[in-house]
PDB file of N, CA and C in Angstrom:
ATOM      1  N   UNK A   1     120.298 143.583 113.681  1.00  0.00           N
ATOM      2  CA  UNK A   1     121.170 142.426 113.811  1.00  0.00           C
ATOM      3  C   UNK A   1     121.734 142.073 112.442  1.00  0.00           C
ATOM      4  N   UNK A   2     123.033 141.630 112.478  1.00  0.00           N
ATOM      5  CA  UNK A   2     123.444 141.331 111.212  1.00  0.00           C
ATOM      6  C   UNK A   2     123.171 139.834 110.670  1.00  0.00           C
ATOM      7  N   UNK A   3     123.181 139.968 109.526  1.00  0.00           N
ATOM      8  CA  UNK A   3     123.085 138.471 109.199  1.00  0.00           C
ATOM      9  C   UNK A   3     124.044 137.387 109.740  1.00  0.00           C
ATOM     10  N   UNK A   4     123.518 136.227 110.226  1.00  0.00           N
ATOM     11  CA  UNK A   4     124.483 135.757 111.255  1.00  0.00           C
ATOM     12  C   UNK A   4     124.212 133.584 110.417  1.00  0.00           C
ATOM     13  N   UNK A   5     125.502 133.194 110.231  1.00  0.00           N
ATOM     14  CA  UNK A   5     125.550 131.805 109.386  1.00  0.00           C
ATOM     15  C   UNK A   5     125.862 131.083 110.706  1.00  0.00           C
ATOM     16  N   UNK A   6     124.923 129.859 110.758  1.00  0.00           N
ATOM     17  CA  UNK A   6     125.509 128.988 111.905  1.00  0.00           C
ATOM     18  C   UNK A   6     125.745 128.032 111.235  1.00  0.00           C
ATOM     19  N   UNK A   7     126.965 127.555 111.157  1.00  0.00           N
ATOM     20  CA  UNK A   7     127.303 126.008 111.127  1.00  0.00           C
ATOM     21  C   UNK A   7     126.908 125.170 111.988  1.00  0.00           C
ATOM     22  N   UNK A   8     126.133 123.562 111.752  1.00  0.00           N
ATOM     23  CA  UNK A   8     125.211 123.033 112.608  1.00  0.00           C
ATOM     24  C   UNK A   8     126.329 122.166 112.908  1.00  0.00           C
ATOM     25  N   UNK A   9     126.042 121.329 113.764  1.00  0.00           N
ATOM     26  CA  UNK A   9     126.845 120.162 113.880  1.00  0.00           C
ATOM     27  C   UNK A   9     125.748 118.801 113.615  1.00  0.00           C
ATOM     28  N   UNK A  10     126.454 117.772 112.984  1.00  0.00           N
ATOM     29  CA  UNK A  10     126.552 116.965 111.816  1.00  0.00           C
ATOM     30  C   UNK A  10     124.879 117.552 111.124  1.00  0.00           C
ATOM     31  N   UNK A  11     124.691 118.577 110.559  1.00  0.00           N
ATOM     32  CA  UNK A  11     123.586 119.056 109.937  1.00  0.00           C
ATOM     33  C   UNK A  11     124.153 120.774 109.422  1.00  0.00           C
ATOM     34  N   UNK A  12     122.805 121.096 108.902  1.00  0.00           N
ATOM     35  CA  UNK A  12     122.634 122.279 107.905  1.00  0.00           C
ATOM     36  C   UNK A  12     123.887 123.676 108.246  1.00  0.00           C
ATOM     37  N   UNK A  13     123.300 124.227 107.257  1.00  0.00           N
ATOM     38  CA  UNK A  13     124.133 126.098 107.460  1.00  0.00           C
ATOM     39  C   UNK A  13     123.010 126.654 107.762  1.00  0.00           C
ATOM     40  N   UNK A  14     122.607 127.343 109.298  1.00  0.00           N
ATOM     41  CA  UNK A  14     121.286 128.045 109.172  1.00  0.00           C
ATOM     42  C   UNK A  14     121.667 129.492 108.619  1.00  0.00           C
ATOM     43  N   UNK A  15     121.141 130.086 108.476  1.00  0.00           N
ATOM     44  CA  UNK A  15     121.136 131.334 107.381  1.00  0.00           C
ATOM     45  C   UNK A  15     119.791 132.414 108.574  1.00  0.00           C
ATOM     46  N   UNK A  16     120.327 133.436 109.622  1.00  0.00           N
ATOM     47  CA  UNK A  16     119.348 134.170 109.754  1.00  0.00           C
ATOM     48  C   UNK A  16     119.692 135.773 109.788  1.00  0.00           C
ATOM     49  N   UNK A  17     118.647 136.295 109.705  1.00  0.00           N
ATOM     50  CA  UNK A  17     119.122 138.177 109.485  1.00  0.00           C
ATOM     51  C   UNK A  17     117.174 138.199 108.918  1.00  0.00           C
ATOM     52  N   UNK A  18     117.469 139.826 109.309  1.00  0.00           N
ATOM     53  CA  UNK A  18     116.469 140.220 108.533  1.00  0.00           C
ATOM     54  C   UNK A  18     116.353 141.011 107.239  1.00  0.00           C
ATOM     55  N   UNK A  19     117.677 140.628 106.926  1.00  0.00           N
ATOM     56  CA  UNK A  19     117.608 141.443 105.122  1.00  0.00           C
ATOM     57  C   UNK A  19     119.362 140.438 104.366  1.00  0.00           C
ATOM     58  N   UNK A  20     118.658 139.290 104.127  1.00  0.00           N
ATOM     59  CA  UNK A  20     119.916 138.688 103.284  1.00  0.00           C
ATOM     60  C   UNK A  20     119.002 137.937 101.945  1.00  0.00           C
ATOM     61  N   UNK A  21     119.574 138.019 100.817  1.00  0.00           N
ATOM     62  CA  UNK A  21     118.974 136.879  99.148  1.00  0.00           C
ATOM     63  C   UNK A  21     119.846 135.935  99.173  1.00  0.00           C
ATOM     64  N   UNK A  22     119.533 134.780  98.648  1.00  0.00           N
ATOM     65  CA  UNK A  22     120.160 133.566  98.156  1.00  0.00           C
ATOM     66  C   UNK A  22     119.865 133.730  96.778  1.00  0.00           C
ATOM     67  N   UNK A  23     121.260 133.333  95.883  1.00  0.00           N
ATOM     68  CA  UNK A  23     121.467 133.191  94.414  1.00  0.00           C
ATOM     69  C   UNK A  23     121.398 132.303  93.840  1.00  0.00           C
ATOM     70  N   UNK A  24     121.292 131.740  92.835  1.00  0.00           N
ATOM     71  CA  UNK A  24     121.690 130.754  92.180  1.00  0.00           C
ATOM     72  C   UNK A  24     123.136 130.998  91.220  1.00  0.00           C
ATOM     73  N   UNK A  25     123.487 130.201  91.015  1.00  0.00           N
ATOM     74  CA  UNK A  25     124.940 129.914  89.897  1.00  0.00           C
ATOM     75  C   UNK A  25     124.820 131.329  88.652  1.00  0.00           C
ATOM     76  N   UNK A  26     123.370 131.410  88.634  1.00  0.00           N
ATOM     77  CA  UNK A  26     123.061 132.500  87.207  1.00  0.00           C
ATOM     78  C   UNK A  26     122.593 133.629  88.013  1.00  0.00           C
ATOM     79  N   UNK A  27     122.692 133.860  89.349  1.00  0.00           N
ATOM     80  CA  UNK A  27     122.758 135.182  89.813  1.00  0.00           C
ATOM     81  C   UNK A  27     121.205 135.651  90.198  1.00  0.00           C
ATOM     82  N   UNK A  28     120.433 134.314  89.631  1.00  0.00           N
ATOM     83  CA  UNK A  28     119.254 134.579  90.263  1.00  0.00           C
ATOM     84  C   UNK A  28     118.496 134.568  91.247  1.00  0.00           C
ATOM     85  N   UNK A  29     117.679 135.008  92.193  1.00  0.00           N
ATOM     86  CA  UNK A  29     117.062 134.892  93.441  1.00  0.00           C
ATOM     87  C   UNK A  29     116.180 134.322  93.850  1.00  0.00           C
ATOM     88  N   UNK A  30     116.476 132.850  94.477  1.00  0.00           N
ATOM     89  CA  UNK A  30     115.061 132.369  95.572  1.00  0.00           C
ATOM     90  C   UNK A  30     114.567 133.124  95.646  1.00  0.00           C
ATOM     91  N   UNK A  31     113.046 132.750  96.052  1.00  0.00           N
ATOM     92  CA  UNK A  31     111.888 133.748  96.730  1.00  0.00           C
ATOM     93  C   UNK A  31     111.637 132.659  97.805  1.00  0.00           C
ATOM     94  N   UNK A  32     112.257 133.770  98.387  1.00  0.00           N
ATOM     95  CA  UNK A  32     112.189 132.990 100.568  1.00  0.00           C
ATOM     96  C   UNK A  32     110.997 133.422 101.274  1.00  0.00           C
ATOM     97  N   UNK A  33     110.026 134.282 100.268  1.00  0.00           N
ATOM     98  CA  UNK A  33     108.512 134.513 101.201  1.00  0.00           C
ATOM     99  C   UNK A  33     108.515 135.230 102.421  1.00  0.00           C
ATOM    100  N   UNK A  34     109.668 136.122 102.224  1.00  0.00           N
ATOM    101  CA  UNK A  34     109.715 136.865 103.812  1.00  0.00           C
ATOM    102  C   UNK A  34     110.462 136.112 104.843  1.00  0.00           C
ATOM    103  N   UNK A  35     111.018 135.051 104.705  1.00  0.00           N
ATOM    104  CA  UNK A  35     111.784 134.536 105.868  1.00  0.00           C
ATOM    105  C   UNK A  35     113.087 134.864 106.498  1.00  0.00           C
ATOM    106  N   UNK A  36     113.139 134.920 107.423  1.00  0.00           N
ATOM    107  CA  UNK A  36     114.226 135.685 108.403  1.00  0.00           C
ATOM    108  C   UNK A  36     115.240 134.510 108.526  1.00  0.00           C
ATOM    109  N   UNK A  37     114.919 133.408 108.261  1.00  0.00           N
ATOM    110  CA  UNK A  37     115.550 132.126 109.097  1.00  0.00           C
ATOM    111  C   UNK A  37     115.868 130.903 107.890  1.00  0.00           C
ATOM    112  N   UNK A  38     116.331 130.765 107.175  1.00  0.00           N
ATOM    113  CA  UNK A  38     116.122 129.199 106.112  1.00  0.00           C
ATOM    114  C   UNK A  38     117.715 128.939 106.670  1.00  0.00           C
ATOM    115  N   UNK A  39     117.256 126.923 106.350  1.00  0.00           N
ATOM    116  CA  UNK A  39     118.846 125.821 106.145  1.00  0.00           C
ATOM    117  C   UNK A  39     119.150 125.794 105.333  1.00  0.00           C
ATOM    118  N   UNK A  40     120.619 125.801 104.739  1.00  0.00           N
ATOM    119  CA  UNK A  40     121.396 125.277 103.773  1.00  0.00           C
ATOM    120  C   UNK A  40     121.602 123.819 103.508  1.00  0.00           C
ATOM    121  N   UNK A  41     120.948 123.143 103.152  1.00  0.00           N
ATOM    122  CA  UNK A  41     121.824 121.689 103.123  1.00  0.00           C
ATOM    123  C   UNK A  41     123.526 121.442 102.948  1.00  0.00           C
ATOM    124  N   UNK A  42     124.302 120.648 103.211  1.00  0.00           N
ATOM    125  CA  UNK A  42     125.604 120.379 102.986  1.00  0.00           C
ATOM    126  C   UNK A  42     125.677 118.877 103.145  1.00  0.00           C
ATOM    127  N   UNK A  43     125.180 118.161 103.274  1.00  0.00           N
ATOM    128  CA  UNK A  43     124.828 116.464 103.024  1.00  0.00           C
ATOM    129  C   UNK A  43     124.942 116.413 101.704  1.00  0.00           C
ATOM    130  N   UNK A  44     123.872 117.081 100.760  1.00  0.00           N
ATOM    131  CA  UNK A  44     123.842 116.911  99.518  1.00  0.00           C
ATOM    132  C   UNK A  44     122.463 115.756  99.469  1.00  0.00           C
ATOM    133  N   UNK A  45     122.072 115.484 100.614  1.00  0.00           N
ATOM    134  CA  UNK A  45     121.214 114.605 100.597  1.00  0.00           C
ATOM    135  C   UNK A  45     119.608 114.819 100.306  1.00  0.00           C
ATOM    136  N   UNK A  46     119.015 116.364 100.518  1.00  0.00           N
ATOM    137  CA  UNK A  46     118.151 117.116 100.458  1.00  0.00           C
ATOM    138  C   UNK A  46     117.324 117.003  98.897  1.00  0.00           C
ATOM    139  N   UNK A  47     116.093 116.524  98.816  1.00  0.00           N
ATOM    140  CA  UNK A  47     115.233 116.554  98.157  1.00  0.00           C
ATOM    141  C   UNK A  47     114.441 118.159  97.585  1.00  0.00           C
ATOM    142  N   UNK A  48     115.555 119.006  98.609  1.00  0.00           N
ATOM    143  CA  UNK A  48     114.963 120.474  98.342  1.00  0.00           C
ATOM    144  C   UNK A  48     115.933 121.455  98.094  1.00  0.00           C
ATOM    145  N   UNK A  49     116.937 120.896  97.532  1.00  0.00           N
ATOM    146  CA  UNK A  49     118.353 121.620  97.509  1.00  0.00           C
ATOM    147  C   UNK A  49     117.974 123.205  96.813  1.00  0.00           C
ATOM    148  N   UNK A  50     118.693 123.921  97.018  1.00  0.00           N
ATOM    149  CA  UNK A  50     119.751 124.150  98.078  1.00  0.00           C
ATOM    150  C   UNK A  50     118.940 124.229  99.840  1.00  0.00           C
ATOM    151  N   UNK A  51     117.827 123.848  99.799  1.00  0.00           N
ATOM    152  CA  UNK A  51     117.344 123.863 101.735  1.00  0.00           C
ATOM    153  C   UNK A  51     117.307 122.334 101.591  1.00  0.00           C
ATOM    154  N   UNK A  52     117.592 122.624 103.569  1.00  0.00           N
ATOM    155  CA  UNK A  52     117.716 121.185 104.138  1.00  0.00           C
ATOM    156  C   UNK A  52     116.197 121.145 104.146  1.00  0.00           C
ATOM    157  N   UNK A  53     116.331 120.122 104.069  1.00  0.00           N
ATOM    158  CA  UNK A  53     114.420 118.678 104.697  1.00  0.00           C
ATOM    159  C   UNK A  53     115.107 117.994 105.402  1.00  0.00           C
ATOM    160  N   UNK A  54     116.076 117.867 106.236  1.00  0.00           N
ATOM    161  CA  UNK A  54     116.172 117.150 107.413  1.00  0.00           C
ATOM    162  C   UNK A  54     116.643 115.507 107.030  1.00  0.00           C
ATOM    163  N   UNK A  55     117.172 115.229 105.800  1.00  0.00           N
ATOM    164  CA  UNK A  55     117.269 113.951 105.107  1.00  0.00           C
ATOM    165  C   UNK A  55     118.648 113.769 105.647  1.00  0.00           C
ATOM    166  N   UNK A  56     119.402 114.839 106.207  1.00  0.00           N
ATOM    167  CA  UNK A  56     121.204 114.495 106.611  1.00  0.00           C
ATOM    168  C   UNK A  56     121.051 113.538 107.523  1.00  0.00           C
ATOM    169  N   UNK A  57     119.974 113.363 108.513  1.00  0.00           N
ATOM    170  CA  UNK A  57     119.947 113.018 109.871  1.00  0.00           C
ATOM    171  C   UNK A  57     120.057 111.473 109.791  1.00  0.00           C
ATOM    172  N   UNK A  58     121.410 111.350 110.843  1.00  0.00           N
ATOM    173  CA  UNK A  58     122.294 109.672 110.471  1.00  0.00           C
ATOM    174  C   UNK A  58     122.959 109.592 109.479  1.00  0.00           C
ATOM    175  N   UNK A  59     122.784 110.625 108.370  1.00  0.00           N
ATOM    176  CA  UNK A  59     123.780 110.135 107.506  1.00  0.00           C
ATOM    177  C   UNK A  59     125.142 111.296 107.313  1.00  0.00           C
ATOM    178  N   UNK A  60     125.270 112.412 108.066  1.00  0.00           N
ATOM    179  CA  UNK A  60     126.002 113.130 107.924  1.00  0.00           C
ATOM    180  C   UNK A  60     126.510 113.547 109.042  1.00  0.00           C
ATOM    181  N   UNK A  61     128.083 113.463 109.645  1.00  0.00           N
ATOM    182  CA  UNK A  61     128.766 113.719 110.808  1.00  0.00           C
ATOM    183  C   UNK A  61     129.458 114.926 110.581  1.00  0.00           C
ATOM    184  N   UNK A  62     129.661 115.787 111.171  1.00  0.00           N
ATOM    185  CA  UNK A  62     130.244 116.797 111.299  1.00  0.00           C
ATOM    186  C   UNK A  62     130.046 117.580 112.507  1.00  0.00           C
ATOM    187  N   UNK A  63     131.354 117.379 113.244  1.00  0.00           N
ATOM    188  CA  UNK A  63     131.373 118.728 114.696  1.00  0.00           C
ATOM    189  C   UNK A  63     132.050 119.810 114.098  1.00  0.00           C
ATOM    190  N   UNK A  64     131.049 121.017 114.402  1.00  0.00           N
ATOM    191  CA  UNK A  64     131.478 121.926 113.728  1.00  0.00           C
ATOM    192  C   UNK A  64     132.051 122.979 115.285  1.00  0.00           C
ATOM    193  N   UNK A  65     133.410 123.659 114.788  1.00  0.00           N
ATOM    194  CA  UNK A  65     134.408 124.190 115.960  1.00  0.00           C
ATOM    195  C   UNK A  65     135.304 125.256 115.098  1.00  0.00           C
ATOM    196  N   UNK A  66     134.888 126.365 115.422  1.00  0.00           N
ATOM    197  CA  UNK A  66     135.314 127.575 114.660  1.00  0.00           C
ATOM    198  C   UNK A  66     136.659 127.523 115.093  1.00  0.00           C
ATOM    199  N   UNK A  67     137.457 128.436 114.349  1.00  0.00           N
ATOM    200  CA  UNK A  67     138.586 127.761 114.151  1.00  0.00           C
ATOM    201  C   UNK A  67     139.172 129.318 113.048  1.00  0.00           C
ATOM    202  N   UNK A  68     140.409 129.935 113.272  1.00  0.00           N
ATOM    203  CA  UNK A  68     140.495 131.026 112.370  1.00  0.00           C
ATOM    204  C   UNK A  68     141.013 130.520 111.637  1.00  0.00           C
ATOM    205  N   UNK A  69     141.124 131.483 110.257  1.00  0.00           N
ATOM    206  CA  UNK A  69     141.783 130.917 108.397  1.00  0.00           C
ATOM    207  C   UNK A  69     142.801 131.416 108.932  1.00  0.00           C
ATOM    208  N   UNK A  70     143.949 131.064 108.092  1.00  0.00           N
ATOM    209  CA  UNK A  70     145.126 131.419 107.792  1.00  0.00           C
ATOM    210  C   UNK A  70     145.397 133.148 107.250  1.00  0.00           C
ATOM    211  N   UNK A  71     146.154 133.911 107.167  1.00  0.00           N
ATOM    212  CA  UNK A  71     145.912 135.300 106.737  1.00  0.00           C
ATOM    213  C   UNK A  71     145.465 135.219 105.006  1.00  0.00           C
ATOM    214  N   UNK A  72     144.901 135.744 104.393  1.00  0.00           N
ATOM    215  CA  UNK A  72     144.371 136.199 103.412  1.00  0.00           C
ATOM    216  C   UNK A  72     145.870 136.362 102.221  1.00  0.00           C
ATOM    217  N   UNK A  73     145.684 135.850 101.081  1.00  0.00           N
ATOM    218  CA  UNK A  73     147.294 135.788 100.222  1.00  0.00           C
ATOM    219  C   UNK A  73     146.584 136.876  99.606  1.00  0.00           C
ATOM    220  N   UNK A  74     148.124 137.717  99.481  1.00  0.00           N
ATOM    221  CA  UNK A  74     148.077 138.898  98.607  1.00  0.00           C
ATOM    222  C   UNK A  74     148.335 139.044  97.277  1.00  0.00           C
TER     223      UNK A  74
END
């Protein structure tokens, strides 16, 4: 299965696959302990950034409704 991003509605980016790394800004790598499955926060509200702890809840709205980009500028 490929790595697959769900946009939540009014909550996280879940993140699952069984072979994806998360970076930091300097290119360095979380250690996710083997997990197939972690949240992204996007509240900004998270005490565990970059993962959600569930702190969005009531304070962040978003219906999320895929939707295609525009074509790609050349």
């Amino acid at each position: 299965m490929p790595t697959k991003l769900t946009v939540n509605n009014n909550g996280s980016l879940r993140v699952e696959g069984e072979d994806f790394i998360i970076v930091d800004a300097q290119g360095n790598e979380y250690g996710l302990q083997g997990r197939t499955l972690v949240s992204i926060c996007r509240c900004g509200l998270s005490a565990n950034k970059p993962f959600c702890d569930g702190s969005h809840k009531g304070h962040f709205e978003h219906n999320a409704v895929a939707f295609d980009l525009p074509p790609k500028k050349s």
